[in-house]
Protein backbone atom coordinates (compact mmCIF):
# COMPACT_ATOMS: atom_id res chain seq x y z
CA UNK A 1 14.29 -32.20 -16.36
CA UNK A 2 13.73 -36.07 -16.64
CA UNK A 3 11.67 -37.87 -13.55
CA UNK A 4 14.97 -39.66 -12.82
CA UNK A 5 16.80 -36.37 -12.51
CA UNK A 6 14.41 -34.98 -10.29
CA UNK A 7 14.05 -37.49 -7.92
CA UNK A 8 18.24 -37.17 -7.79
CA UNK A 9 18.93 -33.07 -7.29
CA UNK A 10 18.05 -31.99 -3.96
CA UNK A 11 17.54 -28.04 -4.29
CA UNK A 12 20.01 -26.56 -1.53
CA UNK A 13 20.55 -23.43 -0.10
CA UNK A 14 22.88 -21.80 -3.39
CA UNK A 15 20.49 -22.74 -6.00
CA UNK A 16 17.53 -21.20 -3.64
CA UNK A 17 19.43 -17.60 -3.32
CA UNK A 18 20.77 -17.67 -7.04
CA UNK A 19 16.51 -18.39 -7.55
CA UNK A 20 15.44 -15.68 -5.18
CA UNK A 21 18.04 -13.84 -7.08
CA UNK A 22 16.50 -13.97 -10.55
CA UNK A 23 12.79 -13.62 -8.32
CA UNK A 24 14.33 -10.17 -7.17
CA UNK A 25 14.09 -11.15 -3.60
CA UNK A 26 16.55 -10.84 -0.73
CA UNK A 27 17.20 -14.02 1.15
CA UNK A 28 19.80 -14.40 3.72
CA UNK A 29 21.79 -17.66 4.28
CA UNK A 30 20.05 -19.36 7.17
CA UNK A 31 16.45 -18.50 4.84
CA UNK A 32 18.01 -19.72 2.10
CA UNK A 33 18.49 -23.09 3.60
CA UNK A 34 15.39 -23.31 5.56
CA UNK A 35 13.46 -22.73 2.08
CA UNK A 36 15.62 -25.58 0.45
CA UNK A 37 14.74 -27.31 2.52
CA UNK A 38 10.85 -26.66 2.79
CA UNK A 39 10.96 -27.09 -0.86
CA UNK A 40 12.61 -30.45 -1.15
CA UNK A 41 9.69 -31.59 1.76
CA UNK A 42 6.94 -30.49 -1.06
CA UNK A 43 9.43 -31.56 -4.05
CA UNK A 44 9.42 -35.44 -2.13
CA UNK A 45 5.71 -35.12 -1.65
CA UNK A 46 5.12 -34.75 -5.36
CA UNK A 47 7.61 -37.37 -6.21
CA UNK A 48 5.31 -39.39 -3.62
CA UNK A 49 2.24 -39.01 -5.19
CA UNK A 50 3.52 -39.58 -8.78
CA UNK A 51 4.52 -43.07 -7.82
CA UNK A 52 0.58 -43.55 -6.88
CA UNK A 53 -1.09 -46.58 -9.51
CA UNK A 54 -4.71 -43.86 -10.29
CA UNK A 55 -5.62 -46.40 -12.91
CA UNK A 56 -9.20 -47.02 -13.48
CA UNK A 57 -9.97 -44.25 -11.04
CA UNK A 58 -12.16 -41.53 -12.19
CA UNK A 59 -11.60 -38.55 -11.38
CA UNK A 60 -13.59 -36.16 -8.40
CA UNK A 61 -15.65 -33.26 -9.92
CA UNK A 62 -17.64 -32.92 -6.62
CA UNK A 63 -17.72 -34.64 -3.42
CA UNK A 64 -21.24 -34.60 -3.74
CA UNK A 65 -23.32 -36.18 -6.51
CA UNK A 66 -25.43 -33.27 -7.44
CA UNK A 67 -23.77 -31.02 -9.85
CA UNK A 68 -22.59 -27.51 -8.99
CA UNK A 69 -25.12 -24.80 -8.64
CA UNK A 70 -24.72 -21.79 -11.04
CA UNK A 71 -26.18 -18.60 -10.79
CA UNK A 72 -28.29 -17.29 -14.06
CA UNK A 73 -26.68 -15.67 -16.50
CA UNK A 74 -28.31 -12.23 -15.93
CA UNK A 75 -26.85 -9.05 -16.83
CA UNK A 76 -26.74 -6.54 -14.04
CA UNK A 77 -24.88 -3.85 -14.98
CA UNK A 78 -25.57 -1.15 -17.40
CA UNK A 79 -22.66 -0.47 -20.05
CA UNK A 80 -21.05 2.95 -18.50
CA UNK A 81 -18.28 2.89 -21.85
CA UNK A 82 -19.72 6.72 -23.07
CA UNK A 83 -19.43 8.02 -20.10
CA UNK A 84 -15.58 6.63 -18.56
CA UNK A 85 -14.51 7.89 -22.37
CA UNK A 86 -16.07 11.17 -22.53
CA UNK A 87 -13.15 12.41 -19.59
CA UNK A 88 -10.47 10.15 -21.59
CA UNK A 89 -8.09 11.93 -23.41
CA UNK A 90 -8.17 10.44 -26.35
CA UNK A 91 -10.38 7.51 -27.62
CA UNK A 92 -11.38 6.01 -30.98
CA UNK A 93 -13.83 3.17 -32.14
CA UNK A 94 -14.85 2.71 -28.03
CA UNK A 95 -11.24 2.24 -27.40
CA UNK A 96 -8.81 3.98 -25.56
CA UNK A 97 -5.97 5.65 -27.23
CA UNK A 98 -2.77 5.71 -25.06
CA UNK A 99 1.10 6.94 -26.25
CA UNK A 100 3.34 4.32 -27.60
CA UNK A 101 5.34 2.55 -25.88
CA UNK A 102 7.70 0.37 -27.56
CA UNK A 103 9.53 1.71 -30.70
């Protein structure tokens, strides 16, 4: 869908049910329009901010101008893989074997 048509289809209640539909969810008919129209609220919002000029503006890693603290890489786990396997059914090569599933 083109900016232009986006900015022209408002989502309303049918196309919200026949979407909850797909989604497997149950929506009645006053939901239905109450999430329409929630959605075309966030829908207008993004339109909004795509008509915002960000040029020459870098953008925010951190609101602070230290960089991020990361913990050291340290491992602090010991591998368990012999023992999960040894009650598996059936493994091979450290993996686990399982029964096929698509034909």
């Amino acid at each position: 869908m083109s900016t232009s048509d986006a900015q022209h289809s408002d989502l309303n209640a049918q196309t919200v049910s026949q979407i909850a539909n797909l989604a497997r969810l149950s929506f009645n008919d006053t939901q239905s329009a109450e999430y329409a129209q929630s959605l075309n609220k966030i829908l207008g919002m993004m339109e909004t901010l795509k008509g915002i000029d960000t040029t020459g503006i870098e953008p925010l890693k951190s609101p602070f101008d230290h960089p991020q603290p990361l913990r050291p890489d340290v491992v602090t786990e010991t591998n368990h893989r012999e023992e999960y396997q040894a009650v598996a059914p059936a493994t091979q090569d450290g993996l686990y074997l399982v029964p096929r599933v698509i034909e």
